[in-house]
N, C-alpha and C. Protein backbone atom coordinates (compact mmCIF):
# COMPACT_ATOMS: atom_id res chain seq x y z
N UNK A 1 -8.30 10.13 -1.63
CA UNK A 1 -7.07 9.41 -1.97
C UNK A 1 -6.94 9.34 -3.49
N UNK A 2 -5.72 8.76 -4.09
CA UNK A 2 -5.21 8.79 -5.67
C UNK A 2 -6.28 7.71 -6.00
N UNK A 3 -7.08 7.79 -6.91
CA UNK A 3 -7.18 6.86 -7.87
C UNK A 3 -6.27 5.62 -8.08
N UNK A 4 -6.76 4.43 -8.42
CA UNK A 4 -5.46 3.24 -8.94
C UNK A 4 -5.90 2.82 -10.30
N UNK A 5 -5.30 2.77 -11.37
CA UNK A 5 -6.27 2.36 -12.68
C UNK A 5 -4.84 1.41 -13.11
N UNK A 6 -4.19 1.68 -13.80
CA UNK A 6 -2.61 1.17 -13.83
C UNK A 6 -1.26 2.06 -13.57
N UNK A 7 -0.34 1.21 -13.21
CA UNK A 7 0.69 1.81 -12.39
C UNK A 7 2.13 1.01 -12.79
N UNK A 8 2.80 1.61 -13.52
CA UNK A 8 4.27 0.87 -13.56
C UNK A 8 5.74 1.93 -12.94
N UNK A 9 6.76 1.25 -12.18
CA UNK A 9 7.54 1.63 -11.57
C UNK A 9 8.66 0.54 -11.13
N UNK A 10 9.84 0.90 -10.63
CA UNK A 10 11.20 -0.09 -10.44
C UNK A 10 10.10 -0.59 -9.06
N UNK A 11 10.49 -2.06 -9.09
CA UNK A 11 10.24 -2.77 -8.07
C UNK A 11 11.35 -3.03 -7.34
N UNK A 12 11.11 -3.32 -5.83
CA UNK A 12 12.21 -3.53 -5.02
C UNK A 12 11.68 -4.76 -4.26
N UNK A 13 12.39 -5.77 -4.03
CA UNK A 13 12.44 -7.59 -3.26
C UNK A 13 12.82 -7.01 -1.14
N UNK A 14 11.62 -7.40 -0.81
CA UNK A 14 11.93 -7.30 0.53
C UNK A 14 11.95 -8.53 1.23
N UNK A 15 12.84 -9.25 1.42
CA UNK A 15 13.02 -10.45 1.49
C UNK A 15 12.77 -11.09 3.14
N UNK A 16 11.49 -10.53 3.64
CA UNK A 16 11.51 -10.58 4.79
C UNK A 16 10.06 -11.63 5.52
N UNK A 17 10.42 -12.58 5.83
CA UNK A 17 8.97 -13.60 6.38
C UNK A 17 8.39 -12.42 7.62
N UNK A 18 7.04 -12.48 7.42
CA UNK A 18 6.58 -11.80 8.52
C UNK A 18 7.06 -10.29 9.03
N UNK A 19 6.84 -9.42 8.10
CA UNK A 19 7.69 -8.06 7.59
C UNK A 19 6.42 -7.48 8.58
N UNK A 20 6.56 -7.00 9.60
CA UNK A 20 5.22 -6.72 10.79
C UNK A 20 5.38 -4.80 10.46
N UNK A 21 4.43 -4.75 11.30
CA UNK A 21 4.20 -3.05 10.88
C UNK A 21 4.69 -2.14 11.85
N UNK A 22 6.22 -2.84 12.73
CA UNK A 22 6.64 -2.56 13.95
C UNK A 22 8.02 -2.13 12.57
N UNK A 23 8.13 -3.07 12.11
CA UNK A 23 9.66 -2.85 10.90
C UNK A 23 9.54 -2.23 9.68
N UNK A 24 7.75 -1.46 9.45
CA UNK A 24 7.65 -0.84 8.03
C UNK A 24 7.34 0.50 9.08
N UNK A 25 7.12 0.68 10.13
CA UNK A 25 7.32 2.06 10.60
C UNK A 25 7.81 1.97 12.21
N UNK A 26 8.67 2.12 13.05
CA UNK A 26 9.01 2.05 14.60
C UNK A 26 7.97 2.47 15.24
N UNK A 27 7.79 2.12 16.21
CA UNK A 27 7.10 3.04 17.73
C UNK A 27 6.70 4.22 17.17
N UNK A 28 8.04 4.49 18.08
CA UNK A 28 8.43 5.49 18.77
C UNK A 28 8.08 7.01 17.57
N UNK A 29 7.92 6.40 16.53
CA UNK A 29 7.32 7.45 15.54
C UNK A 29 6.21 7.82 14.98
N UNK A 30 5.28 6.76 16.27
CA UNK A 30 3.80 7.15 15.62
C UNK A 30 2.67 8.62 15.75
N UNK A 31 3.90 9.31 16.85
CA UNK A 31 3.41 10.30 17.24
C UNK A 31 3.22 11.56 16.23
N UNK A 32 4.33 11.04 15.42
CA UNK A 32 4.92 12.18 13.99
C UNK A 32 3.40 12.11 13.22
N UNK A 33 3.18 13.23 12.65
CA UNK A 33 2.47 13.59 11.70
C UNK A 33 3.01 13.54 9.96
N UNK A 34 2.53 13.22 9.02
CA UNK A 34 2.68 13.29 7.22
C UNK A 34 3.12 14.90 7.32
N UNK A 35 2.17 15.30 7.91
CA UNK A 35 2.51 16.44 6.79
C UNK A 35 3.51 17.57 7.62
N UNK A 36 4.39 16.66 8.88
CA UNK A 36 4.83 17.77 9.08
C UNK A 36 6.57 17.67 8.50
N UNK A 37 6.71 16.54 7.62
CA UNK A 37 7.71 16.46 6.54
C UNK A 37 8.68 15.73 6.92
N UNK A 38 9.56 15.01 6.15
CA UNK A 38 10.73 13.58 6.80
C UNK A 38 9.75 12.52 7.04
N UNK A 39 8.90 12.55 7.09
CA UNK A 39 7.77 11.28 7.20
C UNK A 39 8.60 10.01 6.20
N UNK A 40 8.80 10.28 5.05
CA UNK A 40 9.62 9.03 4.67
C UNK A 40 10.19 8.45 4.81
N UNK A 41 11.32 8.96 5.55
CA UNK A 41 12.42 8.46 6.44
C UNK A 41 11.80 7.57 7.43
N UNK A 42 10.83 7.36 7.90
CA UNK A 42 10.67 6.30 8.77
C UNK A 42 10.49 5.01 8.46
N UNK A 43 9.97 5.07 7.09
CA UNK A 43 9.86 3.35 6.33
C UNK A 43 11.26 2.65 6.36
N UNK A 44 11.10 1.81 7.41
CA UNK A 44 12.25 0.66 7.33
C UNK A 44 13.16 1.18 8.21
N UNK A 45 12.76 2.17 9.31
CA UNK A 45 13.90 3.10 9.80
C UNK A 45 15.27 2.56 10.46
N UNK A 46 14.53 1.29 11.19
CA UNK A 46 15.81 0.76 12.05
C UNK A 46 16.30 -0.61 11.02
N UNK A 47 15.71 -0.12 10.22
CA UNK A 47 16.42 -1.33 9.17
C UNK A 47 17.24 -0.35 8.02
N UNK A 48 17.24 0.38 7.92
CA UNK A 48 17.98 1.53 6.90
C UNK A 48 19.24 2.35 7.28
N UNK A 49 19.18 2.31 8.64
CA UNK A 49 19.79 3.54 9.54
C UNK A 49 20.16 3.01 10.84
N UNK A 50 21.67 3.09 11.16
CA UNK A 50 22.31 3.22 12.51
C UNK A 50 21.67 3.74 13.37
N UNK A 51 22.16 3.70 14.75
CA UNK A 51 22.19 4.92 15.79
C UNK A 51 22.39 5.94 15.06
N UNK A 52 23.68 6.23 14.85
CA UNK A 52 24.28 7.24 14.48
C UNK A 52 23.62 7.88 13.21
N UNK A 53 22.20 7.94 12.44
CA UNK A 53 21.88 7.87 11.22
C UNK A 53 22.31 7.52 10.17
N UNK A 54 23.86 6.69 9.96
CA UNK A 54 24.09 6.72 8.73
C UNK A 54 23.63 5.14 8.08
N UNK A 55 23.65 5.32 6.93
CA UNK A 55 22.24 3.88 6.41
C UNK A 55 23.48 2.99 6.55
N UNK A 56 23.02 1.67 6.19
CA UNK A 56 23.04 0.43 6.63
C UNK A 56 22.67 -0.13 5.07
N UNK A 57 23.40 -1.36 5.15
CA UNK A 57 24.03 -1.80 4.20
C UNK A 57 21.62 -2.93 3.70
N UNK A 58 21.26 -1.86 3.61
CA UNK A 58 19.51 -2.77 3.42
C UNK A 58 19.47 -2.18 1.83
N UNK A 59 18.67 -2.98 0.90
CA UNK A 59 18.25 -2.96 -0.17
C UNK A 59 17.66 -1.51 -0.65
N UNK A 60 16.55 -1.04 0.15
CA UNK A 60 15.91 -0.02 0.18
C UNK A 60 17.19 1.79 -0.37
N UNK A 61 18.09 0.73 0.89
CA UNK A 61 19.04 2.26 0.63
C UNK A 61 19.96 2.52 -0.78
N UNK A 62 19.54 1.20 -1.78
CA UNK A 62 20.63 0.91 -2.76
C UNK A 62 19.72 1.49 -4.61
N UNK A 63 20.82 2.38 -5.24
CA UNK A 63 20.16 2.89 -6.07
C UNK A 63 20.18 1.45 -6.60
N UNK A 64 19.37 1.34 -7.67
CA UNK A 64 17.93 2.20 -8.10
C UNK A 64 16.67 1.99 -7.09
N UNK A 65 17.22 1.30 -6.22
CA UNK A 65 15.86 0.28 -5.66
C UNK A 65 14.95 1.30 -4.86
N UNK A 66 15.95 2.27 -4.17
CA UNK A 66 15.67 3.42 -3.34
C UNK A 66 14.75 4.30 -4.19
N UNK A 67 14.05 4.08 -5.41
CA UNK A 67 13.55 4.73 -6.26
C UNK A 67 12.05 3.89 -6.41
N UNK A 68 12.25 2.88 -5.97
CA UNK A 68 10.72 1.82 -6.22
C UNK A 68 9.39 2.13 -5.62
N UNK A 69 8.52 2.34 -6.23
CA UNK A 69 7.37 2.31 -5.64
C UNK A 69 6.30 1.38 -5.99
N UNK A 70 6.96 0.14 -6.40
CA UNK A 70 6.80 -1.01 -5.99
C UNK A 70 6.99 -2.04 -5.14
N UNK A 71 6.76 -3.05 -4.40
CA UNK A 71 7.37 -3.65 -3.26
C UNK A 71 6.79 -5.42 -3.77
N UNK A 72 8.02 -5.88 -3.51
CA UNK A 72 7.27 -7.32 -3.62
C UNK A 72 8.03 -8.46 -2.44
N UNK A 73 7.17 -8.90 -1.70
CA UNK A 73 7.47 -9.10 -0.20
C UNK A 73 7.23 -10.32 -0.04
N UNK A 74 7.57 -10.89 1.03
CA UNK A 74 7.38 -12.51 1.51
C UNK A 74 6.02 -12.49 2.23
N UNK A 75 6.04 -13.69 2.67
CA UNK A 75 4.86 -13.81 3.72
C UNK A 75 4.17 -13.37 4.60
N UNK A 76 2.71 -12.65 4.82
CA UNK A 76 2.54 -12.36 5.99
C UNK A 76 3.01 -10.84 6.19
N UNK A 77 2.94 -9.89 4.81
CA UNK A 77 3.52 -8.64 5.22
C UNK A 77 2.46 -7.77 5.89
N UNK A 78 3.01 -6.78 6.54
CA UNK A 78 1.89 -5.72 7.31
C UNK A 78 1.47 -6.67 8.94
N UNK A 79 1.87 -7.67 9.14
CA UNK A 79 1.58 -8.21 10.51
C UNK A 79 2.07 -7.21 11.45
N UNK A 80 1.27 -8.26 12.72
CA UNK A 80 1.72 -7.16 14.27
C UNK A 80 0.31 -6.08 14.10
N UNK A 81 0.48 -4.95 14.88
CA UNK A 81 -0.34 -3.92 15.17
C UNK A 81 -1.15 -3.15 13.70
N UNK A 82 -2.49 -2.84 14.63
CA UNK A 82 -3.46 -2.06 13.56
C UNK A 82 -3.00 -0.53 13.01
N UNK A 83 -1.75 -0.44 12.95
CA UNK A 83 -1.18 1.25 13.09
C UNK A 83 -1.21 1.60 11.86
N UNK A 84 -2.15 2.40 11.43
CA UNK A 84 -2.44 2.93 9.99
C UNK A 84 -0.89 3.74 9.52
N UNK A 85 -0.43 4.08 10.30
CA UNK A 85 0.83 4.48 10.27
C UNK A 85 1.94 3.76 9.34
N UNK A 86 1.63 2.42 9.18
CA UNK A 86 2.27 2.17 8.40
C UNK A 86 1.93 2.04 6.72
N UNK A 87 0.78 2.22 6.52
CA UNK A 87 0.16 2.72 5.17
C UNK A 87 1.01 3.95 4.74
N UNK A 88 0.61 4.84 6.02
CA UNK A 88 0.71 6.34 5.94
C UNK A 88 2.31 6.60 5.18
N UNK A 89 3.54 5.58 5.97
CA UNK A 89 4.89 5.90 5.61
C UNK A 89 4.88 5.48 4.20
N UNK A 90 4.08 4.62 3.64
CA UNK A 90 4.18 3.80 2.47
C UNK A 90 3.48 4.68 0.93
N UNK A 91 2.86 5.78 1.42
CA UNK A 91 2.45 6.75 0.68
C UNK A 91 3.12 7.70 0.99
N UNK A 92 4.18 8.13 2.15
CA UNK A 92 4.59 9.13 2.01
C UNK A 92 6.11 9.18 1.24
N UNK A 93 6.26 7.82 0.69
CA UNK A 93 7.36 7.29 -0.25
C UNK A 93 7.07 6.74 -1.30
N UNK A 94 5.53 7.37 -1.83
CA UNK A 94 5.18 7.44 -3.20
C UNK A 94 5.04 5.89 -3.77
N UNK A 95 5.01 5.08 -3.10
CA UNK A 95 4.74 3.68 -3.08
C UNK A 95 3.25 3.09 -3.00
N UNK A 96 2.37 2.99 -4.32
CA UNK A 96 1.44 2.62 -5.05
C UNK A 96 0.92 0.91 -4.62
N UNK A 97 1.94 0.03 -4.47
CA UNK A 97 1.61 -1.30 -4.59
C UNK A 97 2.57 -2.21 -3.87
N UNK A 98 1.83 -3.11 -3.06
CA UNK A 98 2.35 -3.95 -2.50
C UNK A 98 2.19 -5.46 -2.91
N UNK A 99 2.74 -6.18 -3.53
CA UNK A 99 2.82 -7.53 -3.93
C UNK A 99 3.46 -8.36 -2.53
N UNK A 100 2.31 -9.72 -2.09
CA UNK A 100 3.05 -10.73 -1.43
C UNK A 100 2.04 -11.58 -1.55
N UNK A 101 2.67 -12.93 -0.73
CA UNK A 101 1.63 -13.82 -1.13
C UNK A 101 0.61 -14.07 0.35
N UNK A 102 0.64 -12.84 1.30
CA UNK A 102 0.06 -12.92 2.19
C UNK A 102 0.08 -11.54 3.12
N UNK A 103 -1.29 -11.43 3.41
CA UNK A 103 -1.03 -9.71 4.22
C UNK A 103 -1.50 -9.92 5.58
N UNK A 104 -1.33 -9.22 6.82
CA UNK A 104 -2.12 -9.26 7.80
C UNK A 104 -2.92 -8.59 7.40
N UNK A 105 -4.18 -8.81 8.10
CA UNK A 105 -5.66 -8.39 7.59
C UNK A 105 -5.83 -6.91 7.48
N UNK A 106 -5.28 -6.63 8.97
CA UNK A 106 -6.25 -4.79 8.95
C UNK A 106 -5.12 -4.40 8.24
N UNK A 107 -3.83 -4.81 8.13
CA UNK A 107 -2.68 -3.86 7.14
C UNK A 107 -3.35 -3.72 5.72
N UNK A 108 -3.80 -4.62 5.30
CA UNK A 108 -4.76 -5.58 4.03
C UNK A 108 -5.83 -4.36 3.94
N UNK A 109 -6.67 -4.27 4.96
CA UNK A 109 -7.95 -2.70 4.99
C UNK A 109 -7.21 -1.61 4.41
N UNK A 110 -6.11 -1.33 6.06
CA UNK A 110 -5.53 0.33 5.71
C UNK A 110 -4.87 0.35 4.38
N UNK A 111 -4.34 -0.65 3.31
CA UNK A 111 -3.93 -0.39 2.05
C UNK A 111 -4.86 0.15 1.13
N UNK A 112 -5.75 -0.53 1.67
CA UNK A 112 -7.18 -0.18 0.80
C UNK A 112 -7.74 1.10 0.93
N UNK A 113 -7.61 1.59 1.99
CA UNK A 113 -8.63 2.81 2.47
C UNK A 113 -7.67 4.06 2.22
N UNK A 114 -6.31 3.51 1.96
CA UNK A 114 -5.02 5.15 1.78
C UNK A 114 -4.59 4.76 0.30
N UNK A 115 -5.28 4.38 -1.13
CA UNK A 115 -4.61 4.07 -1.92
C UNK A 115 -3.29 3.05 -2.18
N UNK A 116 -3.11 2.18 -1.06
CA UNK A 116 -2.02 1.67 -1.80
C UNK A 116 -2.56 0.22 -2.34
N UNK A 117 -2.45 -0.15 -3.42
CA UNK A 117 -3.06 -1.73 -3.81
C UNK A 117 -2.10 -3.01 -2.92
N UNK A 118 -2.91 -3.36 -2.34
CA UNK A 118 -2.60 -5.31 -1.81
C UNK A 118 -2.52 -6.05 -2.78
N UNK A 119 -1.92 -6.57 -3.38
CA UNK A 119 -1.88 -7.77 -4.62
C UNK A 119 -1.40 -8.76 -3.90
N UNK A 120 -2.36 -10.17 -3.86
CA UNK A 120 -1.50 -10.99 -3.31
C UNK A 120 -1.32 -12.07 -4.78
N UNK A 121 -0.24 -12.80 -4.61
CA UNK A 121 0.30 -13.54 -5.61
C UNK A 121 0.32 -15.09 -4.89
N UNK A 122 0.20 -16.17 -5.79
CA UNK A 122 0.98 -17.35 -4.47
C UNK A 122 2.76 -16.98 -4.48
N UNK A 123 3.37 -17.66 -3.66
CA UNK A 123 4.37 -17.31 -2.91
C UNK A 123 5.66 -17.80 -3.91
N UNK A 124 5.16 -18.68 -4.85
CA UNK A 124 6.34 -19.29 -5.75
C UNK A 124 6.52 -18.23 -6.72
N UNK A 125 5.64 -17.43 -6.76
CA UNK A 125 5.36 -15.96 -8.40
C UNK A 125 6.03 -14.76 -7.48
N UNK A 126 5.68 -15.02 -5.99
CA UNK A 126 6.15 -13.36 -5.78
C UNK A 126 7.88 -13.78 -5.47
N UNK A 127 8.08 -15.34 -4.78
CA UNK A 127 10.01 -16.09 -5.15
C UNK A 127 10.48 -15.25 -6.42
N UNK A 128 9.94 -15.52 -7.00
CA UNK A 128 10.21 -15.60 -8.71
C UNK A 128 10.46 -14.25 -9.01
N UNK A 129 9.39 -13.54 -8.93
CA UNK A 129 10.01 -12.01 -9.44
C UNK A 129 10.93 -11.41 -8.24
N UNK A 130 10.43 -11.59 -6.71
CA UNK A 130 12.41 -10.71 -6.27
C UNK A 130 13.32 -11.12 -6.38
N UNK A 131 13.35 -12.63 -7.29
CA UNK A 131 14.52 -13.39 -7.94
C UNK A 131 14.92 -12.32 -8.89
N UNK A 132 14.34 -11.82 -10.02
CA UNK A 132 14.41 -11.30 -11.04
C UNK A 132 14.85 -9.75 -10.75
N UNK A 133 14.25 -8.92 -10.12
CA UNK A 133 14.36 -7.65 -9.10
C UNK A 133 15.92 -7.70 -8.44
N UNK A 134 15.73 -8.90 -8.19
CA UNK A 134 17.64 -8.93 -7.45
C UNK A 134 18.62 -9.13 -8.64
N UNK A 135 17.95 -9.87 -9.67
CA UNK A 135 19.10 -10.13 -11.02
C UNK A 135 18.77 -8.84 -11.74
N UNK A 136 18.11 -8.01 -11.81
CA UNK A 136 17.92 -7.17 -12.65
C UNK A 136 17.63 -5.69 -12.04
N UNK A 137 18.49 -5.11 -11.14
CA UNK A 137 17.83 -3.91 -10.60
C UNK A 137 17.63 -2.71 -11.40
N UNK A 138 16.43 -2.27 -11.13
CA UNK A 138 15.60 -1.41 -11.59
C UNK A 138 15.01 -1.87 -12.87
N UNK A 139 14.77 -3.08 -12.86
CA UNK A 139 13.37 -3.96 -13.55
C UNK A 139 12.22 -2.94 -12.84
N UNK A 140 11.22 -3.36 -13.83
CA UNK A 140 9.98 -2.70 -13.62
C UNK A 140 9.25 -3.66 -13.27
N UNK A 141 7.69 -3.75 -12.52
CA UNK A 141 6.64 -3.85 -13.03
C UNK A 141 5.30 -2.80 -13.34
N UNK A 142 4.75 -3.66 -13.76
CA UNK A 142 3.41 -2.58 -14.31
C UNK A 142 2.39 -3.70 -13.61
N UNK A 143 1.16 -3.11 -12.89
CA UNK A 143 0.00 -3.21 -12.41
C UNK A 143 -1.08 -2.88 -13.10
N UNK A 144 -1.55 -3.45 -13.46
CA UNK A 144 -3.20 -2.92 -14.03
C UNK A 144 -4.32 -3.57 -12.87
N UNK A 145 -4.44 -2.73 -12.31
CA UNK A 145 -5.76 -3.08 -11.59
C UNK A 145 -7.57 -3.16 -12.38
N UNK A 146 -7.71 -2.37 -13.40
CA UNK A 146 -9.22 -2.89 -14.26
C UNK A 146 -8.64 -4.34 -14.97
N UNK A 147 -7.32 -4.94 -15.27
CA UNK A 147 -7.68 -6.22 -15.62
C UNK A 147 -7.05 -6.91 -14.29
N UNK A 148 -6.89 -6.52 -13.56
CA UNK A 148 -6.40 -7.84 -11.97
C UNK A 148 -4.71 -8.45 -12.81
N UNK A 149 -3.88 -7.66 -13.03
CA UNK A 149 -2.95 -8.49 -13.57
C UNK A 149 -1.39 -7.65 -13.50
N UNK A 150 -0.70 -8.64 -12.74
CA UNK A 150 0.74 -7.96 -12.59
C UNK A 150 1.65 -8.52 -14.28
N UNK A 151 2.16 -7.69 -14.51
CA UNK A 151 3.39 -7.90 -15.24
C UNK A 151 4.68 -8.08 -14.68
N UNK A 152 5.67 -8.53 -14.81
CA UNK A 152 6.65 -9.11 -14.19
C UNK A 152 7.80 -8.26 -14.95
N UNK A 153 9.40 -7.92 -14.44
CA UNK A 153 10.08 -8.25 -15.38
C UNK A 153 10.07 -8.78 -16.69
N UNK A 154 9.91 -10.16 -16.49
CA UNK A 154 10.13 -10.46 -17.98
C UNK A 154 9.16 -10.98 -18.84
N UNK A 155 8.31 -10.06 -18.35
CA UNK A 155 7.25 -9.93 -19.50
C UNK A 155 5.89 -11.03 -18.82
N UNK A 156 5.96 -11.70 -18.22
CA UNK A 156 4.67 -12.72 -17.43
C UNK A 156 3.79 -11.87 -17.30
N UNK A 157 2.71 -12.53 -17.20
CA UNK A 157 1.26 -11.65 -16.86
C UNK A 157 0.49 -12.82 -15.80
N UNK A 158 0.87 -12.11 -14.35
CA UNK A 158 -0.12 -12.78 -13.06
C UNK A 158 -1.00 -12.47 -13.39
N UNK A 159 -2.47 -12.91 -12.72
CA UNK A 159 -3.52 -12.53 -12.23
C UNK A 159 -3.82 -12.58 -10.60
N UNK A 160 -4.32 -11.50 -10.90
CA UNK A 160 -4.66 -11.73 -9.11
C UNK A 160 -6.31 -11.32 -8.49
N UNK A 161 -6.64 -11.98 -7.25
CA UNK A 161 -8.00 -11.60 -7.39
C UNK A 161 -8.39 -10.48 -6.37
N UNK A 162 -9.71 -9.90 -6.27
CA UNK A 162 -9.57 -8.89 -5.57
C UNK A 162 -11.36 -8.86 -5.06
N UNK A 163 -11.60 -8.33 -4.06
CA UNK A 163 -13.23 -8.02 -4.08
C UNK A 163 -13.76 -6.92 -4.95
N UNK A 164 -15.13 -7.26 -5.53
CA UNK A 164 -15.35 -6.33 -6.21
C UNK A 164 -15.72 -4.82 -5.64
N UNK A 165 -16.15 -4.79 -4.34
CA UNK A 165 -15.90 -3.84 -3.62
C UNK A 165 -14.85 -2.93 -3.69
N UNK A 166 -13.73 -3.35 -3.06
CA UNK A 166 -12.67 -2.78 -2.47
C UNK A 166 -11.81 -2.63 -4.14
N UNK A 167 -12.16 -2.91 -5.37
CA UNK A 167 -11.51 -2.90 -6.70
C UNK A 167 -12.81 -1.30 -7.18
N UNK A 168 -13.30 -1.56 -6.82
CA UNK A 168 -14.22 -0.39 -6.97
C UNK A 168 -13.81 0.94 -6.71
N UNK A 169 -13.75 1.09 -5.44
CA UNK A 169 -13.21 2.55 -4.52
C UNK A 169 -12.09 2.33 -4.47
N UNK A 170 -10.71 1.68 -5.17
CA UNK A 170 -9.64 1.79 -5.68
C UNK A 170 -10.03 2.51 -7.09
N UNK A 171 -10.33 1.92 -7.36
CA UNK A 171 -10.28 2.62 -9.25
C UNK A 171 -11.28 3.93 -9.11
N UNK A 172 -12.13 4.58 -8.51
CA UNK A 172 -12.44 5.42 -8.05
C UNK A 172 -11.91 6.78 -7.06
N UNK A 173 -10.99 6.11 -6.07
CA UNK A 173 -10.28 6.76 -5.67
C UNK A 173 -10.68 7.66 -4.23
N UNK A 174 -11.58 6.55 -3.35
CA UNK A 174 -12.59 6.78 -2.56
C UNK A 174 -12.08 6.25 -1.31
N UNK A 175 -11.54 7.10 -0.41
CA UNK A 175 -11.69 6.80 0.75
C UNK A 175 -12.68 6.16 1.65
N UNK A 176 -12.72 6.14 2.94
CA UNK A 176 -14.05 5.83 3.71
C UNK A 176 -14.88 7.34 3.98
N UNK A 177 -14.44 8.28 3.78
CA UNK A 177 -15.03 9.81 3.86
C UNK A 177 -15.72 9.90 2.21
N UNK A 178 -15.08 9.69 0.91
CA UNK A 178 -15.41 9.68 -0.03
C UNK A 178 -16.40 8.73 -0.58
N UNK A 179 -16.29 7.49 0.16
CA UNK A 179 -17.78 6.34 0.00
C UNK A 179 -18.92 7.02 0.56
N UNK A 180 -18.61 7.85 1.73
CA UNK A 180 -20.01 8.52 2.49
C UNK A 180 -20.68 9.80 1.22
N UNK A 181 -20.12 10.51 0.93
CA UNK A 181 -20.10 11.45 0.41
C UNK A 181 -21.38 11.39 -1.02
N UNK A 182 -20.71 9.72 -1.17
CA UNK A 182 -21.81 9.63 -2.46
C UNK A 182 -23.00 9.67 -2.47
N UNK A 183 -23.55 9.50 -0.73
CA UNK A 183 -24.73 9.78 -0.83
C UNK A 183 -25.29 10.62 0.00
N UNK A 184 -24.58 11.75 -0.18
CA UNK A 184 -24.75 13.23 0.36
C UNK A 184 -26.52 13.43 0.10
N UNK A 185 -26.94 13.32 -1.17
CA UNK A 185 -28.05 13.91 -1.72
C UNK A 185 -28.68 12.69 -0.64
N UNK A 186 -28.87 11.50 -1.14
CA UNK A 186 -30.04 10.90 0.12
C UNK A 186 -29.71 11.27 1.07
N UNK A 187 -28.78 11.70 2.10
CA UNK A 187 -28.75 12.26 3.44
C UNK A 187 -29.93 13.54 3.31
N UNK A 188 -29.65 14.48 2.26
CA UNK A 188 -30.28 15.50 2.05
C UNK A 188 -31.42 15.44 1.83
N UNK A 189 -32.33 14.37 1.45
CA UNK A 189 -33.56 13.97 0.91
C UNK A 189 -34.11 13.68 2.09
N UNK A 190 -33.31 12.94 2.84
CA UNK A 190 -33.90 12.47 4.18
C UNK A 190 -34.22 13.37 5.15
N UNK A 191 -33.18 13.81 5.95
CA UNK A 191 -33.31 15.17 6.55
C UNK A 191 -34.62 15.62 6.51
N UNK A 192 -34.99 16.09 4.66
CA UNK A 192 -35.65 17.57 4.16
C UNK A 192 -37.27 16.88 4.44
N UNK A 193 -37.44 14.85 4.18
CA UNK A 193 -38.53 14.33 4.11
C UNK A 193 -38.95 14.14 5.95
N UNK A 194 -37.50 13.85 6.56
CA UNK A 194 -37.88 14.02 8.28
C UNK A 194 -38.10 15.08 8.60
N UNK A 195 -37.99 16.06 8.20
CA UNK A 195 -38.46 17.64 8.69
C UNK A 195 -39.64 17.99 8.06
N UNK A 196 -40.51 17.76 7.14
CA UNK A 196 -41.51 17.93 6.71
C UNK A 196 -42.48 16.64 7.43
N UNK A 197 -42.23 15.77 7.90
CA UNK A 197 -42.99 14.75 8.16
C UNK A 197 -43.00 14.70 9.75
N UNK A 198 -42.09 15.70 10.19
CA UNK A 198 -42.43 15.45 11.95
C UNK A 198 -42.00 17.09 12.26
N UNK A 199 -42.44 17.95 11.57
CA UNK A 199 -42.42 19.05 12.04
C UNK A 199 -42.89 19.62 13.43
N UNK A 200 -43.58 18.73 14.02
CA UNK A 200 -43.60 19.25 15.20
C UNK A 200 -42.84 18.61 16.69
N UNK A 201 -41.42 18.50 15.58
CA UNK A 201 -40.10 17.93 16.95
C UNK A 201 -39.95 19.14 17.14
């Protein structure tokens, strides 16, 4: 996965309590594969788009916002089901960081394990900036993850906290395949010391 070290981009206000991972990707689309292309199109699908496909009067679909790969969300985002799927749509729309002041848990993992950063904020800071995001579209923020600290619009500097773990293999850029990997050579040591030491399996 990408590396996270710092990251600035237009933020977009999703003004939604309990934004579940049924409304950041449908069903009926978990069958779809990334890489077999339009994968983006599913973030927010029945919130973006008619029957008929044509979009719908949602934030997402409105320049500049439709350009953010920032997100700063209400309460409780990523709830509902363990469907990595919804990470998956959230990288396949080039979307780096998620700000709220609350995540469901395993949504909270799969951000972690596909590059996208969890920042949680308390809930009056993340009010505050899609206040600002809505008065100011295509405001930025900037993320620095080696100092734990959002920048805002207008210039504020959050902090936010993080495990030192999971801040680790972010700024590294380490999947759960890429944490194994590091210790390829002791796998190899082992092996070479169990095969010399019970050679007669």
């Amino acid at each position: 996965m990408e590396a996270f070290t710092t990251f600035r981009s237009i933020g977009v206000p999703i003004d939604i309590v309990n934004c579940d991972t049924d409304q950041i990707i449908p069903a009926r689309f978990l069958r779809n594969l990334p890489e077999e292309g339009g994968y983006d199109r599913y973030l927010f699908h029945d919130l973006r788009f008619a029957p008929d496909g044509s979009e719908k009067d949602f934030i997402f679909n409105k320049a500049p916002y439709a350009h953010a790969k920032v997100l700063v969300a209400d309460l409780n985002w990523g709830c509902g089901s363990s469907r990595e799927n919804a990470v998956n749509v959230l990288v396949a729309n080039g979307i780096r960081c998620v700000i709220a002041p609350s995540f469901g848990d395993i949504h909270y993992n799969n951000c972690m394990k596909h590059g996208v950063l969890p920042v949680r904020l308390p809930r009056e800071v993340c009010d505050r900036l899609r206040q600002q995001l809505h008065d100011r579209p295509g405001a930025e923020l900037a993320v620095d993850l080696r100092a734990q600290s959002v920048i805002g619009p207008g210039n504020e500097v959050f902090s936010f906290d993080i495990d030192a773990f999971d801040k680790n293999r972010m700024l590294k850029g380490l999947d759960d395949i890429g944490l194994t990997q590091q210790y390829d050579r002791d796998f190899d040591a082992y092996e070479k010391r169990h095969k010399e030491e019970y050679d007669w399996l």
